[in-house]
Protein backbone atom coordinates (compact mmCIF):
# COMPACT_ATOMS: atom_id res chain seq x y z
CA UNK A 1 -49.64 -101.02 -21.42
CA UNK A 2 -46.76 -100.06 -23.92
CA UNK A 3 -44.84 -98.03 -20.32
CA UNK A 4 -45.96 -101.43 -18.21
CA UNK A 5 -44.01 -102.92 -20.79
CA UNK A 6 -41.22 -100.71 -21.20
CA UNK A 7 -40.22 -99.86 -17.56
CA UNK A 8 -40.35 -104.07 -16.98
CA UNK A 9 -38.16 -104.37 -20.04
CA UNK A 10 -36.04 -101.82 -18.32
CA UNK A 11 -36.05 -103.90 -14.89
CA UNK A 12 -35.18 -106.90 -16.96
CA UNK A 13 -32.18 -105.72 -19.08
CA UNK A 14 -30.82 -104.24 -15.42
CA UNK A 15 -31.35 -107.80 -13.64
CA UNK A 16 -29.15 -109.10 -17.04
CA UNK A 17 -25.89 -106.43 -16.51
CA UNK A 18 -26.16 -107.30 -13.24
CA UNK A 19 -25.40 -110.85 -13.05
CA UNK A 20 -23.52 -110.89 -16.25
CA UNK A 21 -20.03 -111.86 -15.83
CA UNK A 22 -21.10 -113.25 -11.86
CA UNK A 23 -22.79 -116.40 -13.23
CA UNK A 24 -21.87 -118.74 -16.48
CA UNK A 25 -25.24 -120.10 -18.66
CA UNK A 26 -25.30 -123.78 -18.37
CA UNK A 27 -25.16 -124.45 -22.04
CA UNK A 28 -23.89 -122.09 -25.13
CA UNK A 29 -27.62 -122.23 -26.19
CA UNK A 30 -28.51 -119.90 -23.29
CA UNK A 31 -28.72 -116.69 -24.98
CA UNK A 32 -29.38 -113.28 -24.14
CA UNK A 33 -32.56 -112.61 -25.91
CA UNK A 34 -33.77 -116.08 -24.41
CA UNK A 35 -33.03 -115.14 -21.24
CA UNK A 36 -34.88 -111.74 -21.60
CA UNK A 37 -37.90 -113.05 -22.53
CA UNK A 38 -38.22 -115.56 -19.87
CA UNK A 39 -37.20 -112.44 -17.69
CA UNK A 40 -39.68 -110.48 -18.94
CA UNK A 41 -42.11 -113.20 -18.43
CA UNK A 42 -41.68 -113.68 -14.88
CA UNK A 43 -41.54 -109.89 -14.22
CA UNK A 44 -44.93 -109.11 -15.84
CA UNK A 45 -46.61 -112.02 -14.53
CA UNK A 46 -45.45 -111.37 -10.95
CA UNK A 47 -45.32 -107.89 -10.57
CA UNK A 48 -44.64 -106.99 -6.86
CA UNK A 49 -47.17 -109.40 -5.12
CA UNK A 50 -46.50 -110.37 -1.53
CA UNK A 51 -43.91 -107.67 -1.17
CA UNK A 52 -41.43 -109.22 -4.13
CA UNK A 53 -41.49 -112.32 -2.07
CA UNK A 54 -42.64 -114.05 -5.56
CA UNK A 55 -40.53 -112.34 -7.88
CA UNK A 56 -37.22 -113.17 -5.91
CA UNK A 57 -38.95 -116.72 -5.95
CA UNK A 58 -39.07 -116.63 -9.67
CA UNK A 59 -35.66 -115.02 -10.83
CA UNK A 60 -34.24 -117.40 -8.59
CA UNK A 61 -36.06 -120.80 -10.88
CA UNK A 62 -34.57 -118.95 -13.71
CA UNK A 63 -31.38 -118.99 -12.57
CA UNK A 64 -31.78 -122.27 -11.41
CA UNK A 65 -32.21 -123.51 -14.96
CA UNK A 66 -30.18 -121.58 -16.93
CA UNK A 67 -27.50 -120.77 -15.03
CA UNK A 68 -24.27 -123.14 -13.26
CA UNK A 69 -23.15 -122.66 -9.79
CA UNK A 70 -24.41 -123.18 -6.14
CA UNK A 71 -28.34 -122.71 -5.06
CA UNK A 72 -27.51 -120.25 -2.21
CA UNK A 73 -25.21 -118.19 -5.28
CA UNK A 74 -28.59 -117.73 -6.88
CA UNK A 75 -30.69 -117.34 -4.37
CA UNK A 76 -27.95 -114.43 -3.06
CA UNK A 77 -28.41 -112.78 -6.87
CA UNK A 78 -31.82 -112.75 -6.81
CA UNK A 79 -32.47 -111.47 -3.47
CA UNK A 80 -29.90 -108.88 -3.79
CA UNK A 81 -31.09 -107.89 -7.11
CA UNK A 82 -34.58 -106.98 -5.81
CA UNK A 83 -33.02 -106.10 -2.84
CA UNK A 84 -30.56 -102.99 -4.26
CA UNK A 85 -33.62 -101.98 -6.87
CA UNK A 86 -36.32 -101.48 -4.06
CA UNK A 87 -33.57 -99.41 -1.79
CA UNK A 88 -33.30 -97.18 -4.95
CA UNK A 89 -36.73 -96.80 -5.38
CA UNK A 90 -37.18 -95.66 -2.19
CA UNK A 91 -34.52 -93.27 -2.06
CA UNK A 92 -35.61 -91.42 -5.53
CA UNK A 93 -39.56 -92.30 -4.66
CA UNK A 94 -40.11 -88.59 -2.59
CA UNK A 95 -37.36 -86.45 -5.03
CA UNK A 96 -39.87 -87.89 -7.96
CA UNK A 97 -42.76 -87.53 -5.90
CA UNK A 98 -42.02 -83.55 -4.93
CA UNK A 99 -41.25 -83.11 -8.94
CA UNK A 100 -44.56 -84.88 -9.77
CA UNK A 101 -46.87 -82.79 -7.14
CA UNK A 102 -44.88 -79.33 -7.96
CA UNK A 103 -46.49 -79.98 -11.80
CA UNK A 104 -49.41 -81.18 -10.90
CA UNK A 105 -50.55 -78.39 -8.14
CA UNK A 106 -49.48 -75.91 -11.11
CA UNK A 107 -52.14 -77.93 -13.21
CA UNK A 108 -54.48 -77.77 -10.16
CA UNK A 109 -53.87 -73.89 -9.92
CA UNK A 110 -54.79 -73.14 -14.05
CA UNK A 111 -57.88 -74.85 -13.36
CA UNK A 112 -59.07 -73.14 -10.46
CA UNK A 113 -57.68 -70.05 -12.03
CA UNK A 114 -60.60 -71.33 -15.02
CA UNK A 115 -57.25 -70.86 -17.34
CA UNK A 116 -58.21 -74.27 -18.45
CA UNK A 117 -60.94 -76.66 -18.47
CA UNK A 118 -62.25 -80.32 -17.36
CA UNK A 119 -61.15 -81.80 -20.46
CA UNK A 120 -57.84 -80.03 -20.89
CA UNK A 121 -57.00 -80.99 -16.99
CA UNK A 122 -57.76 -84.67 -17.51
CA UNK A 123 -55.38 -84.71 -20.50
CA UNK A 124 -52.75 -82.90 -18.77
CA UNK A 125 -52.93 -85.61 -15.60
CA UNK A 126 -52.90 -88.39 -17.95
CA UNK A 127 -49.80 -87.12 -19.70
CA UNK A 128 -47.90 -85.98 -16.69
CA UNK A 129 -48.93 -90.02 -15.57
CA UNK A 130 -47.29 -91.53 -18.39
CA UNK A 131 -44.42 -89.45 -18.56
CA UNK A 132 -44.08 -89.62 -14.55
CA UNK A 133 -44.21 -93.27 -14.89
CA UNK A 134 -41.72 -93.08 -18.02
CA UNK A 135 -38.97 -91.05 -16.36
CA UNK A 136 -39.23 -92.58 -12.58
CA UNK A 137 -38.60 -96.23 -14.36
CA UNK A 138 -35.64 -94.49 -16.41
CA UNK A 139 -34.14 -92.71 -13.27
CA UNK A 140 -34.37 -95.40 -10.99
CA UNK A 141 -32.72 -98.11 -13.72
CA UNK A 142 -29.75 -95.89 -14.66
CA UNK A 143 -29.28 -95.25 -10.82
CA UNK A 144 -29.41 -98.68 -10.15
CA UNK A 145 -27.61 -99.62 -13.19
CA UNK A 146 -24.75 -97.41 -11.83
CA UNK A 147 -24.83 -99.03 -8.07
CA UNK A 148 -24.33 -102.68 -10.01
CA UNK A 149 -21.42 -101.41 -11.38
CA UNK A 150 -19.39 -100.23 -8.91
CA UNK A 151 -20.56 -103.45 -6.67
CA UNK A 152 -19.74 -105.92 -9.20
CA UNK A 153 -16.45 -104.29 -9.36
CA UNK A 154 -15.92 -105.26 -5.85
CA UNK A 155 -17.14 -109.13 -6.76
CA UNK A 156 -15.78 -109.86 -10.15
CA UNK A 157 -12.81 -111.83 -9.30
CA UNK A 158 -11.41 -114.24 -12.36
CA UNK A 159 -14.45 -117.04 -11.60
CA UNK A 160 -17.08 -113.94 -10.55
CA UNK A 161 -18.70 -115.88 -7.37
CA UNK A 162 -18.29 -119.43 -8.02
CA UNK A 163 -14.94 -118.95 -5.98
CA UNK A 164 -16.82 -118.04 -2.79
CA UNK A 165 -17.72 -119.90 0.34
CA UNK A 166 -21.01 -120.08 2.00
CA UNK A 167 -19.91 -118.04 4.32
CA UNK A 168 -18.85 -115.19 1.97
CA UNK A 169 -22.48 -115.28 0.11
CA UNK A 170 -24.21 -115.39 3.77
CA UNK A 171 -21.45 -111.96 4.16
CA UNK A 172 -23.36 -110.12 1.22
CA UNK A 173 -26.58 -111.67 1.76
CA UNK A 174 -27.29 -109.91 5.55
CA UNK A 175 -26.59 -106.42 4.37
CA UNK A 176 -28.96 -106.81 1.28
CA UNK A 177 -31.84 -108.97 3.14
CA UNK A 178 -31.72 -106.46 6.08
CA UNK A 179 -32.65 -103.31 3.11
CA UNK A 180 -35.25 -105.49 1.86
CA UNK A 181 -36.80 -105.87 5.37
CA UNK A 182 -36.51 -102.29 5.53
CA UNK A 183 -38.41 -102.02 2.02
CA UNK A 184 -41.16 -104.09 2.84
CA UNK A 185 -41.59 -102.17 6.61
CA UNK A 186 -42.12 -99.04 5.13
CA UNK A 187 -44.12 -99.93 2.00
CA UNK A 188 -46.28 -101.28 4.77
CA UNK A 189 -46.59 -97.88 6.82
CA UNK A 190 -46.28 -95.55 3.91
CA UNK A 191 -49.97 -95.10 3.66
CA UNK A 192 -52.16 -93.57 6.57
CA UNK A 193 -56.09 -94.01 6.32
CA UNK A 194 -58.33 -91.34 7.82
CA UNK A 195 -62.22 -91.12 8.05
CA UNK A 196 -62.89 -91.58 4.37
CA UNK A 197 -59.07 -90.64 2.79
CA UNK A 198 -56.00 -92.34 2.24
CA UNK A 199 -52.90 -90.29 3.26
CA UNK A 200 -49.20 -90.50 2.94
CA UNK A 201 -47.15 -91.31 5.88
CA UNK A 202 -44.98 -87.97 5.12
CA UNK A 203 -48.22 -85.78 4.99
CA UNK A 204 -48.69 -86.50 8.65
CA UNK A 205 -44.70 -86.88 9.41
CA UNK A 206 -43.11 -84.53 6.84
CA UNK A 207 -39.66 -85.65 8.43
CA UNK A 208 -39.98 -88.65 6.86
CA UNK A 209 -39.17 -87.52 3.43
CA UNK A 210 -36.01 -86.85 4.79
CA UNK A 211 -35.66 -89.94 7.17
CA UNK A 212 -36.68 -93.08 4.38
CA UNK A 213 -34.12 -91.52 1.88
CA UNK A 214 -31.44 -91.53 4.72
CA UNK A 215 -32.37 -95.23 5.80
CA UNK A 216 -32.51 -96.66 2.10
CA UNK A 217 -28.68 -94.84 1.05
CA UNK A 218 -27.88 -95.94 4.51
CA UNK A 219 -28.56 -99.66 3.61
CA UNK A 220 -27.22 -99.61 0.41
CA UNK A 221 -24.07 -98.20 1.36
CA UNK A 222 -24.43 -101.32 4.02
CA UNK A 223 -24.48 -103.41 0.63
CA UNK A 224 -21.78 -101.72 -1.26
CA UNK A 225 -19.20 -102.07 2.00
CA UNK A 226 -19.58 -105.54 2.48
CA UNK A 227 -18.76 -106.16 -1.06
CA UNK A 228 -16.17 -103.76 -0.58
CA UNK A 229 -14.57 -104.93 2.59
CA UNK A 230 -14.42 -108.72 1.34
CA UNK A 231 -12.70 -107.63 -1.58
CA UNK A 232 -10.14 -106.16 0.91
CA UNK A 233 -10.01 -109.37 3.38
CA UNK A 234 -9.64 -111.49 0.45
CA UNK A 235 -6.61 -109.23 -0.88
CA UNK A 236 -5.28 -109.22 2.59
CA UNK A 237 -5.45 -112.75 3.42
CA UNK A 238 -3.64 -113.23 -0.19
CA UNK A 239 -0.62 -110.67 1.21
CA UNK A 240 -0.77 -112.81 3.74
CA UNK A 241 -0.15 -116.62 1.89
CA UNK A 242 2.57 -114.84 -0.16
CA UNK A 243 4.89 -113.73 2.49
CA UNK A 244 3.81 -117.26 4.06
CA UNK A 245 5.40 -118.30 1.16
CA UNK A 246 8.51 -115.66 1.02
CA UNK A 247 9.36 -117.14 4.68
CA UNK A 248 9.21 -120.72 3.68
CA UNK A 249 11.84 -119.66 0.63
CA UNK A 250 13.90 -117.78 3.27
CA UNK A 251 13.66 -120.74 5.19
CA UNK A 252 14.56 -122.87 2.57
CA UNK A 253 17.68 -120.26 1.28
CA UNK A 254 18.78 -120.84 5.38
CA UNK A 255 18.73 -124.46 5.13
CA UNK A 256 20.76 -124.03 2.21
CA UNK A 257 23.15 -122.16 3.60
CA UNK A 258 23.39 -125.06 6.73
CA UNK A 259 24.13 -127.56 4.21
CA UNK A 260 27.02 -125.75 2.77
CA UNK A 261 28.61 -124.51 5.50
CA UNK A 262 28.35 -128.21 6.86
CA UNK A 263 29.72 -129.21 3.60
CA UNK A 264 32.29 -126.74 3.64
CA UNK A 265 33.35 -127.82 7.42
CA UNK A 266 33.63 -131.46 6.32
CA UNK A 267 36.14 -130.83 3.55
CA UNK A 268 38.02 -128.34 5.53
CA UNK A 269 38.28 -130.79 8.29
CA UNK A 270 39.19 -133.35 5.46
CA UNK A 271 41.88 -131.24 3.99
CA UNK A 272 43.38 -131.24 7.53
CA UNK A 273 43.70 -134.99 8.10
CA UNK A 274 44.68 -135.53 4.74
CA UNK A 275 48.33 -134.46 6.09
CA UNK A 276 47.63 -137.19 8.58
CA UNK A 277 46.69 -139.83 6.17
CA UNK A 278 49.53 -139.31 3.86
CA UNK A 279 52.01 -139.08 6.79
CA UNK A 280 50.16 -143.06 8.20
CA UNK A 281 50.18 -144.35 4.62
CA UNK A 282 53.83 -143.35 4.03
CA UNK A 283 55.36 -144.76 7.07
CA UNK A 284 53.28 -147.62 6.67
CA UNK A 285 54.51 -148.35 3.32
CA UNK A 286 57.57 -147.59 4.78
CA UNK A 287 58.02 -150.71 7.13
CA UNK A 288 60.19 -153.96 5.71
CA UNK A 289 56.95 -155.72 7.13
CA UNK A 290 53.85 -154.23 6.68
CA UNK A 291 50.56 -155.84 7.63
CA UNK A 292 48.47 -156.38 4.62
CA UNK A 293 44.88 -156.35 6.21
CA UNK A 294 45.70 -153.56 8.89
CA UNK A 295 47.08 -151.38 5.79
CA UNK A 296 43.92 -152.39 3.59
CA UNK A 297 41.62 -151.88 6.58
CA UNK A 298 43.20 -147.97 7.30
CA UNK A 299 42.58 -147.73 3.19
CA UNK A 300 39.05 -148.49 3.53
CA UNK A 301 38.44 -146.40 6.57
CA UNK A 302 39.72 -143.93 4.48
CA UNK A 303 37.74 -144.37 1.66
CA UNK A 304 34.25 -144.83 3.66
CA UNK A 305 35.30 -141.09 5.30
CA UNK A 306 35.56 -140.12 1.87
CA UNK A 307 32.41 -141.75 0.82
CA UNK A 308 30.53 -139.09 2.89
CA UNK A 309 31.85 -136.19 0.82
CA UNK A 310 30.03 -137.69 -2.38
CA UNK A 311 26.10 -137.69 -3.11
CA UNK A 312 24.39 -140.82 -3.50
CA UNK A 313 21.75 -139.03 -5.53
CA UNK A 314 23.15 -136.59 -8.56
CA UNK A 315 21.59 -134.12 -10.67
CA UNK A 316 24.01 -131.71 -12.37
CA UNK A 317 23.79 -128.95 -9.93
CA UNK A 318 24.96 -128.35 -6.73
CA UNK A 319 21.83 -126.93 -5.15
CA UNK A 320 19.86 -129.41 -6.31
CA UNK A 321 22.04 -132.23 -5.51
CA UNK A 322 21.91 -130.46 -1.68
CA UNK A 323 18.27 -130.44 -1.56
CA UNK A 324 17.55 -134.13 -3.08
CA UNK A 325 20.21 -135.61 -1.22
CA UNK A 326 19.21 -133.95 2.61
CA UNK A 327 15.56 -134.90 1.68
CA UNK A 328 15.86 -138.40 0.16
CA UNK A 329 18.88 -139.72 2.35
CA UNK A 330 17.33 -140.03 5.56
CA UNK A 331 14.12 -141.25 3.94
CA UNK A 332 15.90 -144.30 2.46
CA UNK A 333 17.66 -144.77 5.42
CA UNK A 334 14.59 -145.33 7.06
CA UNK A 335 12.96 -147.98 4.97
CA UNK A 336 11.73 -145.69 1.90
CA UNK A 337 12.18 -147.53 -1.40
CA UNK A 338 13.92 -144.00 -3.56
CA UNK A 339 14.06 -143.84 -6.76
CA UNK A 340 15.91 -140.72 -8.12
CA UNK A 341 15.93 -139.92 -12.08
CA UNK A 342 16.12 -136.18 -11.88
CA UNK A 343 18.53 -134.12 -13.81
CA UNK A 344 19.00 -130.35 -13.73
CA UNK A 345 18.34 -128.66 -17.28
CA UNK A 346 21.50 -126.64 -18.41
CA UNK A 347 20.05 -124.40 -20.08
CA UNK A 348 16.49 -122.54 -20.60
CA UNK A 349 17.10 -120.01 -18.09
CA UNK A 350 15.85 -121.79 -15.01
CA UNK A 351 17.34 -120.82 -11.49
CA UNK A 352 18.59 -123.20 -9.74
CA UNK A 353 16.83 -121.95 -6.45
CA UNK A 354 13.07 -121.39 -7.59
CA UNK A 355 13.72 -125.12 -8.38
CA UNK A 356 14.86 -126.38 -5.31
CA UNK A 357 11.85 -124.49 -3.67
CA UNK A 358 9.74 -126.71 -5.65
CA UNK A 359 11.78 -129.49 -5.14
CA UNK A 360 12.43 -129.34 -1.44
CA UNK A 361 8.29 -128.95 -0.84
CA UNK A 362 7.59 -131.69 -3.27
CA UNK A 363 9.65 -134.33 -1.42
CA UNK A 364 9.59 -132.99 1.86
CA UNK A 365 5.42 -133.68 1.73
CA UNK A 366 6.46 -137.14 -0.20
CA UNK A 367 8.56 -137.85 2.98
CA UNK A 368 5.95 -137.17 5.62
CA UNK A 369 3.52 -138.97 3.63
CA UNK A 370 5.32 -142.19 3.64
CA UNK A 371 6.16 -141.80 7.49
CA UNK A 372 8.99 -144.47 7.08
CA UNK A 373 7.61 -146.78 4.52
CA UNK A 374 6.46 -147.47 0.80
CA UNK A 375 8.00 -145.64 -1.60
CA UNK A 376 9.34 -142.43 -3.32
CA UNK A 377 9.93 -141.74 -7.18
CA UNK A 378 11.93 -138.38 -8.65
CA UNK A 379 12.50 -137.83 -12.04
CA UNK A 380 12.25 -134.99 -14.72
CA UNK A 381 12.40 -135.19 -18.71
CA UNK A 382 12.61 -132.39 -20.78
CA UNK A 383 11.00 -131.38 -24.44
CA UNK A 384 12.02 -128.77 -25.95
CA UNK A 385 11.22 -125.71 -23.68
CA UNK A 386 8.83 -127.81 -21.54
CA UNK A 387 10.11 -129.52 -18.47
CA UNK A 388 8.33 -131.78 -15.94
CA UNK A 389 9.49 -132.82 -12.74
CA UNK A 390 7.06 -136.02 -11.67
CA UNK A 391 7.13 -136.97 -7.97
CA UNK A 392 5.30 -139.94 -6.59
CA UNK A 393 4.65 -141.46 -3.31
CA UNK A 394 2.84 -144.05 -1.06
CA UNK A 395 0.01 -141.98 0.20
CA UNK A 396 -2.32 -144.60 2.33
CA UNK A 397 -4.11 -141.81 3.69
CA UNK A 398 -7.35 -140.85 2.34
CA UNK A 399 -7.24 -137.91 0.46
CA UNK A 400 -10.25 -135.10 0.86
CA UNK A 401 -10.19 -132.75 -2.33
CA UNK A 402 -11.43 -129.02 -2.44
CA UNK A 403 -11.35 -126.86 -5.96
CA UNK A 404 -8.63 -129.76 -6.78
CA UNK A 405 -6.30 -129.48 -4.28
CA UNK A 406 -5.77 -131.91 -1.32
CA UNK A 407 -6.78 -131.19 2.35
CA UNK A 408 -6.77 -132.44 5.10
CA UNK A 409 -6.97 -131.88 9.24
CA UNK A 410 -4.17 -130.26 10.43
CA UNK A 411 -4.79 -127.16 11.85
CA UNK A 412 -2.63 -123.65 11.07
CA UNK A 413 -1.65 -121.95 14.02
CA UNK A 414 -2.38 -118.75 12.03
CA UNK A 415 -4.38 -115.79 12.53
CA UNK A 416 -6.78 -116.87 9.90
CA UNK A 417 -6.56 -120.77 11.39
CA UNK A 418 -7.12 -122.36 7.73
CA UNK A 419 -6.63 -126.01 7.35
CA UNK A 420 -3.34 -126.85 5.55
CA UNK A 421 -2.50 -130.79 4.70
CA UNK A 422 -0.35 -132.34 6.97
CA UNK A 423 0.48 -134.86 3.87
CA UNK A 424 0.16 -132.41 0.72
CA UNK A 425 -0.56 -129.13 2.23
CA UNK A 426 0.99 -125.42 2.61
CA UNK A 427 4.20 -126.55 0.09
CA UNK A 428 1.79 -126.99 -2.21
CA UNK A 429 0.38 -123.83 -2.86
CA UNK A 430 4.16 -122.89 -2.54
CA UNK A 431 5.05 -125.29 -5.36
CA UNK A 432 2.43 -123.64 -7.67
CA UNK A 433 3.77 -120.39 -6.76
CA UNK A 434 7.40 -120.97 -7.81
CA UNK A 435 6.07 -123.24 -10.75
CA UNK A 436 3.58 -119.78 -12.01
CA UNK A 437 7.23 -117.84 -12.32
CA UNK A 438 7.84 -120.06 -15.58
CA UNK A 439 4.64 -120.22 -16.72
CA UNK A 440 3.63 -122.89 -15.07
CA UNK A 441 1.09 -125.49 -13.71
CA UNK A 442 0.94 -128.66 -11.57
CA UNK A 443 -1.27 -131.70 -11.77
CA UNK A 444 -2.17 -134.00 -9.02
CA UNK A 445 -4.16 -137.23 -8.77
CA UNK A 446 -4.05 -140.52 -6.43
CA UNK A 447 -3.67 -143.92 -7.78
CA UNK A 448 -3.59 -147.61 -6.16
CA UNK A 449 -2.36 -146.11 -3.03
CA UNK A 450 0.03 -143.78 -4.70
CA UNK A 451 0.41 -139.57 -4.60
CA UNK A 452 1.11 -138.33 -8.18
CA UNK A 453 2.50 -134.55 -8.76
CA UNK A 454 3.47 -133.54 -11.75
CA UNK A 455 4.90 -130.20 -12.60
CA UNK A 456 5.04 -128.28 -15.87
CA UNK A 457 7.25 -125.62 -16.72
CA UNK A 458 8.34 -123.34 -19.43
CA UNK A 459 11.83 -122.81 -20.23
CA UNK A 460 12.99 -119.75 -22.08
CA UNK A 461 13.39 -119.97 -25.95
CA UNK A 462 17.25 -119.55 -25.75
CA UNK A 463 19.46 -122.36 -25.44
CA UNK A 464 15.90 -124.77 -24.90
CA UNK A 465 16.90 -127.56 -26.92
């Protein structure tokens, strides 16, 4: 009773390190020790009946009611638990077994040998039981104790599993279900029963004791590399959204560099008629008669070619005052209602080009959403070393959220073919990028028809006044 009681207390406290840190209690009142009673509970009740088929059955209510996060997540954790501890059984059970019958065949021996008696032989057996029993629950704890560790290592991720898709849990789940198939086939053929004895499979087939070892490290390496490989997929798709995002910033440094050199054409070609102008406007105001209108019409001419050489929209920089300007000209020329209240802060260390990445994706995805009409709102204010930029927008599309962000149906061309919004999508995971540089965060939320984004940032201590 006391090593029935031990070796499932054993089981229990392994089940708890395992899905510690992979799955948040409910409530603060979930404790440990309440936990590991109800554990313990379920695991003497149950025992092994139908093949563990009830015991995954029961973890799983447990986690069910103590535990947050998605039915198939616990169902997953269950299965796998019972899953990874029968594959370690299995591959210790003939190591143990060999130890075990070495000991007892000496026993065996003394008592043919009449070195010992009846008595004395039954108390050896039921010693070498309990401490057989003892050490094959220790062994096979610490070993699987050990496995947990290096496979949570591949799982535990900030938010453990609560950030993974169906698809993901169905990833581990195969690997894992597929050993405890293999489990339950040979606990079905271990035993062979002949005239009026009860054999083991690897008395009749010694290779076996070589071949079920094999199999069960076989599937749990299985388990360990699919924890392993989505770690690396994950890490690789993440390479892969950041130089997603380097390219939009080089394409957004390109544009830049278009603008100015456009800029800088315009004024050179400006300076160059200038001569012109001067040369008109002094031989017209040289003429005994000048017409008034004609002279007042070549001024205004003048001054409306001059007109395009100044922003309608400025900020205090001249990067910025590029970027608002090439995104929120043509939209008001188009029938957008712009509203522009943004200023550039002086000082607080902030570069002028992170913020006209997050500037140029924040408006460029108010633009689209319009498509021509409604409205469009810009403008920052600054505390301190905090600064928000607030952008708002007609948005009459219905917005689908996911782990609050927007999405919606337009489809990525690349290799991974994720969804991206074709109203909020890509520029904003590029916004939070830039806006995690300072410390960062951005809000979002939909109102009356409207698109709200409002961005946070830390400026640096000097000069943030």
């Amino acid at each position: 009773m006391v090593i029935d009681l031990l070796s499932s207390g054993l089981s229990v406290g392994c089940f708890l390190f395992f899905i510690w840190g992979l799955i948040k209690p409910k409530s603060r009142y979930v404790k440990g020790p309440v936990v590991f009673i109800c554990c313990q509970g379920v695991v003497v009740g149950i025992g092994n009946r139908l093949d563990n088929l009830l015991l995954i059955g029961g973890l799983f209510v447990l986690l069910a009611l103590f535990y947050e996060g998605s039915l198939q997540m616990k169902l997953y954790l269950a299965a796998a638990y019972v899953s990874i501890r029968e594959l370690v059984r299995f591959t210790i059970f003939y190591l143990m077994n060999s130890f075990a019958n070495g000991i007892v065949q000496t026993y065996v021996n003394d008592f043919e040998n009449r070195i010992i008696g009846v008595e004395e032989l039954e108390r050896r057996l039921g010693s070498m039981s309990q401490i057989y029993s003892l050490l094959f629950f220790t062994v096979l704890n610490l070993i699987s104790i050990g496995f947990f560790y290096l496979y949570k290592k591949q799982l535990l991720r900030g938010e453990g599993l609560r950030r993974l898709s169906r698809t993901a849990l169905l990833y581990l789940a195969v690997p894992a279900l597929t050993g405890y198939v293999y489990c339950i086939l040979f606990r079905n053929i271990q035993y062979i029963a002949r005239s009026d004895e009860i054999l083991l499979l690897d008395d009749e087939f010694p290779i076996m004791r070589l071949l079920v070892p094999l199999g069960s490290l076989l599937c749990l390496g299985a388990v360990y590399s699919s924890a392993l490989l989505l770690k690396k997929t994950e890490a690789a798709f993440q390479k892969e959204k950041e130089a997603q995002i380097y390219k939009n910033r080089l394409r957004d440094m390109e544009q830049h560099i278009r603008d100015m050199e456009r800029m800088y054409g315009d004024v050179k070609s400006m300076r160059h008629d200038l001569k012109n102008y001067v040369a008109d406007m002094q031989f017209l105001a040289g003429q005994e008669k000048t017409d008034g209108a004609a002279f007042h019409e070549y001024l205004q001419a003048i001054e409306d070619r001059m007109d395009r050489f100044s922003f309608a929209y400025t900020t205090g920089n001249p990067i910025t005052d590029v970027v608002v300007n090439r995104q929120l000209g043509p939209a008001k020329e188009s029938g957008v209602r712009v509203e522009c209240e943004f200023c550039f802060p002086q000082s607080g260390g902030l570069e002028a080009f992170d913020l006209s990445i997050l500037l140029n994706n924040a408006l460029e995805n108010a633009v689209e959403a319009c498509g021509g009409e409604g409205e469009i709102h810009l403008a920052s204010k600054r505390q301190g070393r905090l600064f928000l930029i607030s952008v708002s927008n007609t948005c009459k599309a219905e917005m689908v959220w996911k782990d609050g962000m927007p999405v919606s149906t337009k489809q990525d061309n690349g290799i991974h073919g994720s969804i991206h919004g074709n109203i909020h999508g890509q520029g904003l995971k590029n916004i939070e990028k830039a806006a995690q540089r300072y410390g960062g965060t951005i809000q979002l939320h939909t109102e009356d028809g409207m698109f709200f984004l409002e961005i946070l940032l830390q400026l640096s201590e000097e000069n943030a006044q």
